[in-house]
C-alpha atoms as a PDB file:
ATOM      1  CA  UNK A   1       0.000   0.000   0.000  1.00  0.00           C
ATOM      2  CA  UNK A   2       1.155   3.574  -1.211  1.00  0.00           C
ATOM      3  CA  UNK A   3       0.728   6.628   0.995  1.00  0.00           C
ATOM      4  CA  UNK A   4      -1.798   8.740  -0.562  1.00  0.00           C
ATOM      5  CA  UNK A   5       0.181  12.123   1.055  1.00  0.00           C
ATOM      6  CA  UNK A   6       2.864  11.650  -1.413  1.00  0.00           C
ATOM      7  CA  UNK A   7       0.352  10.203  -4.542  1.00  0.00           C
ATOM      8  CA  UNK A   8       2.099  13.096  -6.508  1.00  0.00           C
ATOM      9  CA  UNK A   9       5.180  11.817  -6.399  1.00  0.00           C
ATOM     10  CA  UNK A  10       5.158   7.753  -6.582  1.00  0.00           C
ATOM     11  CA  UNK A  11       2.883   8.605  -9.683  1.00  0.00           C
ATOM     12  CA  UNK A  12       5.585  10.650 -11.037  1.00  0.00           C
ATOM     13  CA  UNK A  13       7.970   7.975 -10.351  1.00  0.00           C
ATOM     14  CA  UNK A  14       5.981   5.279 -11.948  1.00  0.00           C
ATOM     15  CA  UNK A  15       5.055   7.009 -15.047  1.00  0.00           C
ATOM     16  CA  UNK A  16       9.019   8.455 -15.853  1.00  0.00           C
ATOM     17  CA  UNK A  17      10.504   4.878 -15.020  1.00  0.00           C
ATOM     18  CA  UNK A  18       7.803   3.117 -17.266  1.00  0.00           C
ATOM     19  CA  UNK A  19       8.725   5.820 -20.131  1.00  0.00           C
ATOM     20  CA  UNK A  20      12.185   5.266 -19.579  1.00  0.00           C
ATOM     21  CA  UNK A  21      12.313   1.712 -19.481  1.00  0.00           C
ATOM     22  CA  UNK A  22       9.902   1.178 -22.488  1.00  0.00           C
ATOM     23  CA  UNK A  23      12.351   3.318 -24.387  1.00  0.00           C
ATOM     24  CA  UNK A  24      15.565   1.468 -23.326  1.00  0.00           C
ATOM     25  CA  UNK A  25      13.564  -1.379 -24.415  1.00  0.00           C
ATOM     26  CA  UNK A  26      12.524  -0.915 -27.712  1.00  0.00           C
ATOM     27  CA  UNK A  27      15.786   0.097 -28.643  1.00  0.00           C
ATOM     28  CA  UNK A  28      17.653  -3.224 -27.253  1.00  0.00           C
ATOM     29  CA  UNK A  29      19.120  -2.317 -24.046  1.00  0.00           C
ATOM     30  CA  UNK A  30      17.019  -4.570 -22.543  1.00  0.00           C
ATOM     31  CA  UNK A  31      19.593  -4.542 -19.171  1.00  0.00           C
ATOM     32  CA  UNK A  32      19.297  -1.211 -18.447  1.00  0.00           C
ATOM     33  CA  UNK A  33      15.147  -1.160 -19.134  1.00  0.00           C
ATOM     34  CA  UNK A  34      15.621  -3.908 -16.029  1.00  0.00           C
ATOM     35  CA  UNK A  35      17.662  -1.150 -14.119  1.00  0.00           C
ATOM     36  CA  UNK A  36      15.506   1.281 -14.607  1.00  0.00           C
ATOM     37  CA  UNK A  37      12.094  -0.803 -13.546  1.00  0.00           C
ATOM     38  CA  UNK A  38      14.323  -1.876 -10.126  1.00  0.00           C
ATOM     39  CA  UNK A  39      15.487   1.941  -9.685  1.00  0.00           C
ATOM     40  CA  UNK A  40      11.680   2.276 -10.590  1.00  0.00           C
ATOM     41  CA  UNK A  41      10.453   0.206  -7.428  1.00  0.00           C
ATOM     42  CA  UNK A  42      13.074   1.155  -5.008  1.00  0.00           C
ATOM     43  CA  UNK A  43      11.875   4.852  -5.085  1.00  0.00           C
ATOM     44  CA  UNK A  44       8.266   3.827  -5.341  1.00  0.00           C
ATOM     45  CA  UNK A  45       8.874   2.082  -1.903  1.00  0.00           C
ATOM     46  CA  UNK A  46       9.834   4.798  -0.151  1.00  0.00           C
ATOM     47  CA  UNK A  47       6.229   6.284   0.415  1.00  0.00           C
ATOM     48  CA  UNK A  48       5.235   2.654   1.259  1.00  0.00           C
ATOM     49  CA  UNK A  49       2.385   2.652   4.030  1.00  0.00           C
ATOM     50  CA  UNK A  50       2.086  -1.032   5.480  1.00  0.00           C
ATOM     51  CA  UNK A  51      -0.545  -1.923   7.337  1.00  0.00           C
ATOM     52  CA  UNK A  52       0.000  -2.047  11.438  1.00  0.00           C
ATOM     53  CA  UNK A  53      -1.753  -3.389  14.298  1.00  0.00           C
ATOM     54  CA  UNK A  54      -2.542  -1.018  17.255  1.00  0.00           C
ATOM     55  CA  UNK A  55      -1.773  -2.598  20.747  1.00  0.00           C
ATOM     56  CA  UNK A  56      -4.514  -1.615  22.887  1.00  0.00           C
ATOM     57  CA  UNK A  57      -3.273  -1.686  26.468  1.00  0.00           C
ATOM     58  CA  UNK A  58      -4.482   1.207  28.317  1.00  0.00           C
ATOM     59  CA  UNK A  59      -1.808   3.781  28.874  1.00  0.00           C
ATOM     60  CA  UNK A  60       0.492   2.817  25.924  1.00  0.00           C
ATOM     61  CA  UNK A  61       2.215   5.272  23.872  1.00  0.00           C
ATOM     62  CA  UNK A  62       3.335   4.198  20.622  1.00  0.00           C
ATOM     63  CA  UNK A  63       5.970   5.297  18.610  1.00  0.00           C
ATOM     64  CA  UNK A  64       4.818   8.161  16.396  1.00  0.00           C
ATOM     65  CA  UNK A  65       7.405   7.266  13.371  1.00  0.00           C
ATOM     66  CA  UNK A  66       9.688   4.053  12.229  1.00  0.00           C
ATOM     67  CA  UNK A  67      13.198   4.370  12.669  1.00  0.00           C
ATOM     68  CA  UNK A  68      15.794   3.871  15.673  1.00  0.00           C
ATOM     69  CA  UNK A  69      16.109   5.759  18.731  1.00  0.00           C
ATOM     70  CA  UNK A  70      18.829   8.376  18.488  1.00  0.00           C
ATOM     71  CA  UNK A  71      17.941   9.514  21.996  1.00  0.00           C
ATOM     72  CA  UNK A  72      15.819   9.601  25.355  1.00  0.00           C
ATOM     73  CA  UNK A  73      15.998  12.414  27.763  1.00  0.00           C
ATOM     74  CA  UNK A  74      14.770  15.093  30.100  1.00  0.00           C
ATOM     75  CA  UNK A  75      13.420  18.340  29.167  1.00  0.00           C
ATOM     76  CA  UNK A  76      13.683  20.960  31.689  1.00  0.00           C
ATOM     77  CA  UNK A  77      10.490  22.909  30.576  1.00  0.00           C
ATOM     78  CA  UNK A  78       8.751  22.437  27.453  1.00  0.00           C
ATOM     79  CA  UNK A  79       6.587  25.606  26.714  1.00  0.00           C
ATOM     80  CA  UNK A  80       3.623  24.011  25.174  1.00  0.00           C
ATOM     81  CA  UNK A  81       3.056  21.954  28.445  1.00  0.00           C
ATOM     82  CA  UNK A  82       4.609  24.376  30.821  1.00  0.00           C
ATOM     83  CA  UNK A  83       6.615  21.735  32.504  1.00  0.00           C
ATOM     84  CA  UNK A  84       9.200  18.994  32.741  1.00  0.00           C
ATOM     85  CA  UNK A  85       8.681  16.624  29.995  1.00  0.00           C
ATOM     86  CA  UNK A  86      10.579  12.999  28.426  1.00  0.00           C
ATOM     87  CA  UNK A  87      11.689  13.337  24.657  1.00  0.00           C
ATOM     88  CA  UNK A  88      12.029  10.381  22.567  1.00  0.00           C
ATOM     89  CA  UNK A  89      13.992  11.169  19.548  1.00  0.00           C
ATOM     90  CA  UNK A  90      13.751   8.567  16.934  1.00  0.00           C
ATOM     91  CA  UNK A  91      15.896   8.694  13.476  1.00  0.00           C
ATOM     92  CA  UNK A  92      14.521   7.674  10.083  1.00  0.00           C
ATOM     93  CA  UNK A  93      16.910   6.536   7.204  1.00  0.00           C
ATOM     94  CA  UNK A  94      15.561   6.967   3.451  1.00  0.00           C
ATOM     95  CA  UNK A  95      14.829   2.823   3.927  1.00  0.00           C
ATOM     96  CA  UNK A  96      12.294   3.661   6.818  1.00  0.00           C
ATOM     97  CA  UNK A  97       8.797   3.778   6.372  1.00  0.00           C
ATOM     98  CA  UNK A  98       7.870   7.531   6.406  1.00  0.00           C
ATOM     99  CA  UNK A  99       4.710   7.866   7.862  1.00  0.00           C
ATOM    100  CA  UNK A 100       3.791   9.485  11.062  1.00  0.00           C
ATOM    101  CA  UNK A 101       1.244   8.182  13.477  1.00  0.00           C
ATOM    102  CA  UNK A 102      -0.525   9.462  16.534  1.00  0.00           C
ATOM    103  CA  UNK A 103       1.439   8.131  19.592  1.00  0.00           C
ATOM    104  CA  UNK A 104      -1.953   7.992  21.558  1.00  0.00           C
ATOM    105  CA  UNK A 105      -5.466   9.425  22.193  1.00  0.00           C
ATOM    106  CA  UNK A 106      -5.784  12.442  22.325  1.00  0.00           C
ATOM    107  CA  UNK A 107      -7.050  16.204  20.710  1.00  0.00           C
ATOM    108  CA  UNK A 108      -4.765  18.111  18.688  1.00  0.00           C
ATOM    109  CA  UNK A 109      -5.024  21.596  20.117  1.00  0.00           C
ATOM    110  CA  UNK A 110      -1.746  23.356  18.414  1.00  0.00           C
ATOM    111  CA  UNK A 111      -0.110  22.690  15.462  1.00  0.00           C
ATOM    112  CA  UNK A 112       2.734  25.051  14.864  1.00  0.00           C
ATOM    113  CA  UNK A 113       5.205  25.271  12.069  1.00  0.00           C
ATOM    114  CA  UNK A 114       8.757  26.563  12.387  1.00  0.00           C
ATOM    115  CA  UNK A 115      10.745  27.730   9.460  1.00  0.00           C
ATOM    116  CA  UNK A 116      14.402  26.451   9.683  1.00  0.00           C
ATOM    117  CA  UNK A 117      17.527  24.860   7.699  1.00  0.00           C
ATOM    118  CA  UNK A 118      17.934  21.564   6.089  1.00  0.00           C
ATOM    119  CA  UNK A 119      21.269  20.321   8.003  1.00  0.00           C
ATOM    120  CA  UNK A 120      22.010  16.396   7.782  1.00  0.00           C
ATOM    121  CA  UNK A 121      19.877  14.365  10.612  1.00  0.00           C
ATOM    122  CA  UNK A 122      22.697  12.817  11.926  1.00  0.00           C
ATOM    123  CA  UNK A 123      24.421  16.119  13.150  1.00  0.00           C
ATOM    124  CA  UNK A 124      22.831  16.624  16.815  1.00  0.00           C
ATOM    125  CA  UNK A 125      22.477  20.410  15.943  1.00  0.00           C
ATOM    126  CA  UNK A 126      19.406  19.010  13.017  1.00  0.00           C
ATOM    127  CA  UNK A 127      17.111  18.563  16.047  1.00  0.00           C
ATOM    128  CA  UNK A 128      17.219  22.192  16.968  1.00  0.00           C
ATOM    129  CA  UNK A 129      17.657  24.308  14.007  1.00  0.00           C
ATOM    130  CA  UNK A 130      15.853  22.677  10.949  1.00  0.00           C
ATOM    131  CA  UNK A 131      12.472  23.207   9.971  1.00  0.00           C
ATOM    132  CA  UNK A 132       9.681  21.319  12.143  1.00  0.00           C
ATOM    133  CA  UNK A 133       6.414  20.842  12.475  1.00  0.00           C
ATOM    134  CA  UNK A 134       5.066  20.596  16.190  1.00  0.00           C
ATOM    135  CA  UNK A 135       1.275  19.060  16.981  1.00  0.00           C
ATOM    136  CA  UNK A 136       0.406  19.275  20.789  1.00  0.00           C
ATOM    137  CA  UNK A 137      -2.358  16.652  22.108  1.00  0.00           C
ATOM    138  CA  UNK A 138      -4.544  17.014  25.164  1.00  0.00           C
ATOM    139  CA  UNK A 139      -7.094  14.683  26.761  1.00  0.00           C
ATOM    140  CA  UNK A 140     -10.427  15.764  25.296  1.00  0.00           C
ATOM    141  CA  UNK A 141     -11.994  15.833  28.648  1.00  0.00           C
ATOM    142  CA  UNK A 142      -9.687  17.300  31.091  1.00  0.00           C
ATOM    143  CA  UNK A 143      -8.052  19.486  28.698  1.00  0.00           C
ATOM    144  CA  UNK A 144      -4.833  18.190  30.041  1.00  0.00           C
ATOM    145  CA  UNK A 145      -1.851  18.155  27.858  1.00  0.00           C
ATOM    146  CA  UNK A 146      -0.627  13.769  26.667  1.00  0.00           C
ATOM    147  CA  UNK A 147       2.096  14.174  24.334  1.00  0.00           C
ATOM    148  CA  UNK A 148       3.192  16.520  21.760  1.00  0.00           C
ATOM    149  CA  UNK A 149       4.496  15.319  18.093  1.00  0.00           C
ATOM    150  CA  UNK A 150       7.535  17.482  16.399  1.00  0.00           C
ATOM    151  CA  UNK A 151       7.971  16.318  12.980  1.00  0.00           C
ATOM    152  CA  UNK A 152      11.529  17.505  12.176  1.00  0.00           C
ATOM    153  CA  UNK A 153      12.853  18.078   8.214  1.00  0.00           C
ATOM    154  CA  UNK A 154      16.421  16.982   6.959  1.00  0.00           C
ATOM    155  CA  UNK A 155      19.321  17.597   4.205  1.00  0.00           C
ATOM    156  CA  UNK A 156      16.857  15.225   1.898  1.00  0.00           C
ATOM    157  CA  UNK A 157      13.460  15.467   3.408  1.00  0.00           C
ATOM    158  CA  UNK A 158      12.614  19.029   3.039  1.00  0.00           C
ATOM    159  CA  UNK A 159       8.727  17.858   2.949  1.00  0.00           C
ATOM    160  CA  UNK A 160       7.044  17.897   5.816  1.00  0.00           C
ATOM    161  CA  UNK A 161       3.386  17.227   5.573  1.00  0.00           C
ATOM    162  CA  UNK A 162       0.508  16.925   8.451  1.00  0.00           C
ATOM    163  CA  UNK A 163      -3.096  15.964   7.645  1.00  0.00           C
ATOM    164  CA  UNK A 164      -3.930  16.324  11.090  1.00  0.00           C
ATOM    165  CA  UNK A 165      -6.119  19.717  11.977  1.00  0.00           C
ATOM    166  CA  UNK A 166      -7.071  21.338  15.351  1.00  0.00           C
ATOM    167  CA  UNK A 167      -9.913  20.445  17.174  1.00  0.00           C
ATOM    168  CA  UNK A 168      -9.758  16.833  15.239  1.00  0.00           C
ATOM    169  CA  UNK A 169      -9.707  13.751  18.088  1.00  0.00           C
ATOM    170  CA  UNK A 170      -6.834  11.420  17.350  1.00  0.00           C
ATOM    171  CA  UNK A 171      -6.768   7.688  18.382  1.00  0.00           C
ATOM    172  CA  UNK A 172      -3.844   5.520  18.880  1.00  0.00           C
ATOM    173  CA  UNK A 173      -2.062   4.392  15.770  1.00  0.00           C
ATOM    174  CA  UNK A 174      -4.137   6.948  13.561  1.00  0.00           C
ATOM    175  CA  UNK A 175      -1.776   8.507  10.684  1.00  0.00           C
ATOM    176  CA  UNK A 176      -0.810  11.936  10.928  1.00  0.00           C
ATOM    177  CA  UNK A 177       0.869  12.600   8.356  1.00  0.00           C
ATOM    178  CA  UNK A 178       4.694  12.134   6.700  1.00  0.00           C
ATOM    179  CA  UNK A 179       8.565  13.137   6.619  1.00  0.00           C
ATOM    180  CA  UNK A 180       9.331  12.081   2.969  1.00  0.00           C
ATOM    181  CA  UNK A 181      12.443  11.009   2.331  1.00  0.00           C
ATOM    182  CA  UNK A 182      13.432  10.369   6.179  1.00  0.00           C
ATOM    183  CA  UNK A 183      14.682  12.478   9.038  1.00  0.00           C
ATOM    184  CA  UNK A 184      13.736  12.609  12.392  1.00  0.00           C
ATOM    185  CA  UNK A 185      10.898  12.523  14.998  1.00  0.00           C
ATOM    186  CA  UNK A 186      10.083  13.667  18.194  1.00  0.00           C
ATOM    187  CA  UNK A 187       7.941  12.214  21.280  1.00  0.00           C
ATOM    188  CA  UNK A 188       7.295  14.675  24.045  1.00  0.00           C
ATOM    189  CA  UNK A 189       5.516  13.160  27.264  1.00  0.00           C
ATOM    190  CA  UNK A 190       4.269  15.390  30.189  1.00  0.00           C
ATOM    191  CA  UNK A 191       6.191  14.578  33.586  1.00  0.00           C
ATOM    192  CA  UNK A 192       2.853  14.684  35.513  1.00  0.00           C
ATOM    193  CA  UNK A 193       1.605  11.588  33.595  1.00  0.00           C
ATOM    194  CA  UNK A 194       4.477   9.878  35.158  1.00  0.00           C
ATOM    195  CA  UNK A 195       5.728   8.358  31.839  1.00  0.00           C
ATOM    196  CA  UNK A 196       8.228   5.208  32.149  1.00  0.00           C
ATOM    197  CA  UNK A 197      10.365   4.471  29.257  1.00  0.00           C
ATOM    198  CA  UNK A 198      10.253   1.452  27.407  1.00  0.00           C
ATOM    199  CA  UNK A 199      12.898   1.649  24.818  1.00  0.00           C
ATOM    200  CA  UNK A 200      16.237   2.354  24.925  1.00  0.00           C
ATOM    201  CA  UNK A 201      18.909   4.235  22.410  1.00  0.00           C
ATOM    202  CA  UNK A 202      19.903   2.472  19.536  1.00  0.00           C
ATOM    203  CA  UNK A 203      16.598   0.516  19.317  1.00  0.00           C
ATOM    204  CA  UNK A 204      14.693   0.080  16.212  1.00  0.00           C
ATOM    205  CA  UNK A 205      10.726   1.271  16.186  1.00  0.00           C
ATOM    206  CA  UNK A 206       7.923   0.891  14.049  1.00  0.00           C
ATOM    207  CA  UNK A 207       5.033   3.872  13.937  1.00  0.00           C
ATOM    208  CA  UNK A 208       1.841   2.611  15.491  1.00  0.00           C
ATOM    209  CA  UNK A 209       3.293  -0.684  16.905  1.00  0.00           C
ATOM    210  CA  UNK A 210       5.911   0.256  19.086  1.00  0.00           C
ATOM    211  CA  UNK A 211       4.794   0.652  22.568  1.00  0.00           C
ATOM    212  CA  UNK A 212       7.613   3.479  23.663  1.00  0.00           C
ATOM    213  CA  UNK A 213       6.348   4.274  27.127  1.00  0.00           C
ATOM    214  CA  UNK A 214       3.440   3.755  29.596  1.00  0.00           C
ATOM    215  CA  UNK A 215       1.713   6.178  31.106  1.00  0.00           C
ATOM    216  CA  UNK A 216       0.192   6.592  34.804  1.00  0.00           C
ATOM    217  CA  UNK A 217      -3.984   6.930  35.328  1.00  0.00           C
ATOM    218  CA  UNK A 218      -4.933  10.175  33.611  1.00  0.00           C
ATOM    219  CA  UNK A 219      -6.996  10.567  36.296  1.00  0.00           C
ATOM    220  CA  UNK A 220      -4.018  11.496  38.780  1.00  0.00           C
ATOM    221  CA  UNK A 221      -1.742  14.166  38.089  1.00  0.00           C
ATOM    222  CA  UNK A 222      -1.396  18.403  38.673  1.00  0.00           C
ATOM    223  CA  UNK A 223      -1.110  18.689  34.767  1.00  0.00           C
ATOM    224  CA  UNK A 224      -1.898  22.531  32.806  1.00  0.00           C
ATOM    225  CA  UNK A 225      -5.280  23.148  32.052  1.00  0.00           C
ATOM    226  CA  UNK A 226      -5.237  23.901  28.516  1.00  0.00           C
ATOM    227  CA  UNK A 227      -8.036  26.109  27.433  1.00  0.00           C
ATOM    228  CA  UNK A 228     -10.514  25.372  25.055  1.00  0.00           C
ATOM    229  CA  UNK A 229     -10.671  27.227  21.765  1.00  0.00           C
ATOM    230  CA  UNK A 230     -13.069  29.342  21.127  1.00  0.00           C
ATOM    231  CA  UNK A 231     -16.350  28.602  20.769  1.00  0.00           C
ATOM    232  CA  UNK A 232     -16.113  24.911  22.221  1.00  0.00           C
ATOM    233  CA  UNK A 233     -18.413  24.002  24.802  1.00  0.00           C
ATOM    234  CA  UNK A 234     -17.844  23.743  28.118  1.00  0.00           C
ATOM    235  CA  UNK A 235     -16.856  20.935  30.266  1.00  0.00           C
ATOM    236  CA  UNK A 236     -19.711  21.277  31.934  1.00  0.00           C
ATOM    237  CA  UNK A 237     -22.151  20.515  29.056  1.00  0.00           C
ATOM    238  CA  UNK A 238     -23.084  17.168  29.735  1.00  0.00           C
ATOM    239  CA  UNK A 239     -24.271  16.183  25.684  1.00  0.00           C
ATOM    240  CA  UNK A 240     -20.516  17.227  25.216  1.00  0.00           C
ATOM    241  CA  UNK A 241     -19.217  15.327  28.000  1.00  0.00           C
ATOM    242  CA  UNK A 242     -21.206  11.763  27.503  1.00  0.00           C
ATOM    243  CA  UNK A 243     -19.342  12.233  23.610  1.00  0.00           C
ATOM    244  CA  UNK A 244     -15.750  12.887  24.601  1.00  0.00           C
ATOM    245  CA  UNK A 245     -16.473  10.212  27.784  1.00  0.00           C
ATOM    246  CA  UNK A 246     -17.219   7.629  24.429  1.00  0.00           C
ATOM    247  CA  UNK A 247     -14.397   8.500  22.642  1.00  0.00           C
ATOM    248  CA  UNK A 248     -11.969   7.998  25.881  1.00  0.00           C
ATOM    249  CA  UNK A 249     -13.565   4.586  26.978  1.00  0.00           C
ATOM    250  CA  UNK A 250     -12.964   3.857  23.213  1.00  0.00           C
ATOM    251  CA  UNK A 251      -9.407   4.002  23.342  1.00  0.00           C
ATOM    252  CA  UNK A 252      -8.450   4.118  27.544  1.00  0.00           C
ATOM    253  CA  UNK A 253     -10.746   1.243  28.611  1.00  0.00           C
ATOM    254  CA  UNK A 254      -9.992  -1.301  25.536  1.00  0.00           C
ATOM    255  CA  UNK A 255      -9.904  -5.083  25.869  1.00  0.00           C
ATOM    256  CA  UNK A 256      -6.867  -6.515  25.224  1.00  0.00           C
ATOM    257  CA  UNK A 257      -6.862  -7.611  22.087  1.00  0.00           C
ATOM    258  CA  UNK A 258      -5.033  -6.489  18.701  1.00  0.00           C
ATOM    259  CA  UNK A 259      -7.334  -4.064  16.913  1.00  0.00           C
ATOM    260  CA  UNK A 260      -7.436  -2.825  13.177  1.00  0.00           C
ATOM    261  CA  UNK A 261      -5.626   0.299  12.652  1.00  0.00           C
ATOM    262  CA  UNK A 262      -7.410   3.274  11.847  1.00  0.00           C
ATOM    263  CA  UNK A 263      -7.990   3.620   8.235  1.00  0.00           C
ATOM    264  CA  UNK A 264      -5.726   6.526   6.099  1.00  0.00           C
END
């Protein structure tokens, strides 16, 4: 399965290498037509999209992109939740699957794009001065912030796309969008929820499947109140309430058994 957020270019792809190939072809070098179609297919494969299943524990963050774990560590303060948070900072090669996921349930309150350079992901420095994409996440109910998603852009992968919107409600697993070409993803988890760790540098991660950390009750914690935006009802609007209490139980309160991911 192809990604449909790069359609534009794997049908680009397919149509030059067929034309180029047929060419080759007809005019007897049939052993670079076969180069071509394999060139053809490698690049094709890059947007690939395979299809993942969601592990349904309550509490589990998955990892929001495939790749391998460059780093795990302690931020300070991290503005957008106004306090301590754990980043997990995963790298994608151009052989990775592209494709971003939601790490876990949630509503996208922010998303907030920062202009940047294109520096190589493998110098540390990529992390903080390229071009990102940051998506912030709150529980629909208590308006308290769950993780935040920072889609970061490379020497190569100077698209970075996000199909999700404000206001939208996320589940786990659910695709957000894609780095193409590679680069580098971030995880941020709020201290209050009491996030433990379950990978390690060096270790390889796929988007959606990946359980990364676990999370404490979201019913404990002294986490910031994020406001609503305007015009949302209140938490005190009880039609509102019973929805977002649906959606929660949904994806908090599953059994545990393997579900089908959400579709694109």
């Amino acid at each position: 399965m192809l990604s449909g957020y790069a359609r534009n270019e794997w049908l680009t792809i397919i149509a030059v290498g067929l034309m180029i190939s047929g060419v080759t072809f007809v005019v007897g070098w049939w052993w670079l037509s076969v180069l071509v179609v394999i060139a053809t297919v490698a690049l094709v494969l890059f947007f690939r999209d395979p299809h993942r299943r969601v592990p349904t524990q309550r509490g589990a963050v998955v990892a929001p992109a495939d790749g391998r774990v460059s780093s795990v560590h302690r931020v300070e303060h991290f503005e957008p939740f106004d306090e301590p948070a754990v980043c997990i900072r995963i790298f994608l090669s151009v052989l990775d699957v592209h494709i971003n996921r939601s790490p876990c349930h949630g509503e996208v309150v922010s998303i907030t794009h920062k202009p940047g350079k294109h520096l190589n992901a493998l110098n540390p420095d990529s992390a903080e001065v390229n071009e990102s994409n940051l998506l912030v996440m709150v529980h629909p109910i208590r308006r308290q912030p769950v993780a935040a998603v920072r889609q970061v852009a490379g020497l190569l992968a100077r698209t970075i796309v996000c199909a999700a919107e404000v206001g939208k409600v996320l589940q786990r697993g659910e695709r957000i969008g894609i780095i193409k070409l590679g680069s580098t993803t971030e995880l941020y988890l709020p201290e209050s929820l009491g996030p433990e760790v379950q990978v390690q540098q060096g270790q390889k991660v796929l988007a959606g499947r990946t359980v990364v950390a676990m999370t404490a009750s979201r019913e404990t914690g002294t986490a910031t109140v994020v406001p609503r935006a305007s015009g949302e009802s209140e938490p005190g609007d009880e039609a509102s309430n019973q929805e977002a209490s649906s959606l929660v139980e949904a994806s908090d309160v599953e059994a545990d058994q393997p579900r089908q991911e959400p579709s694109a």
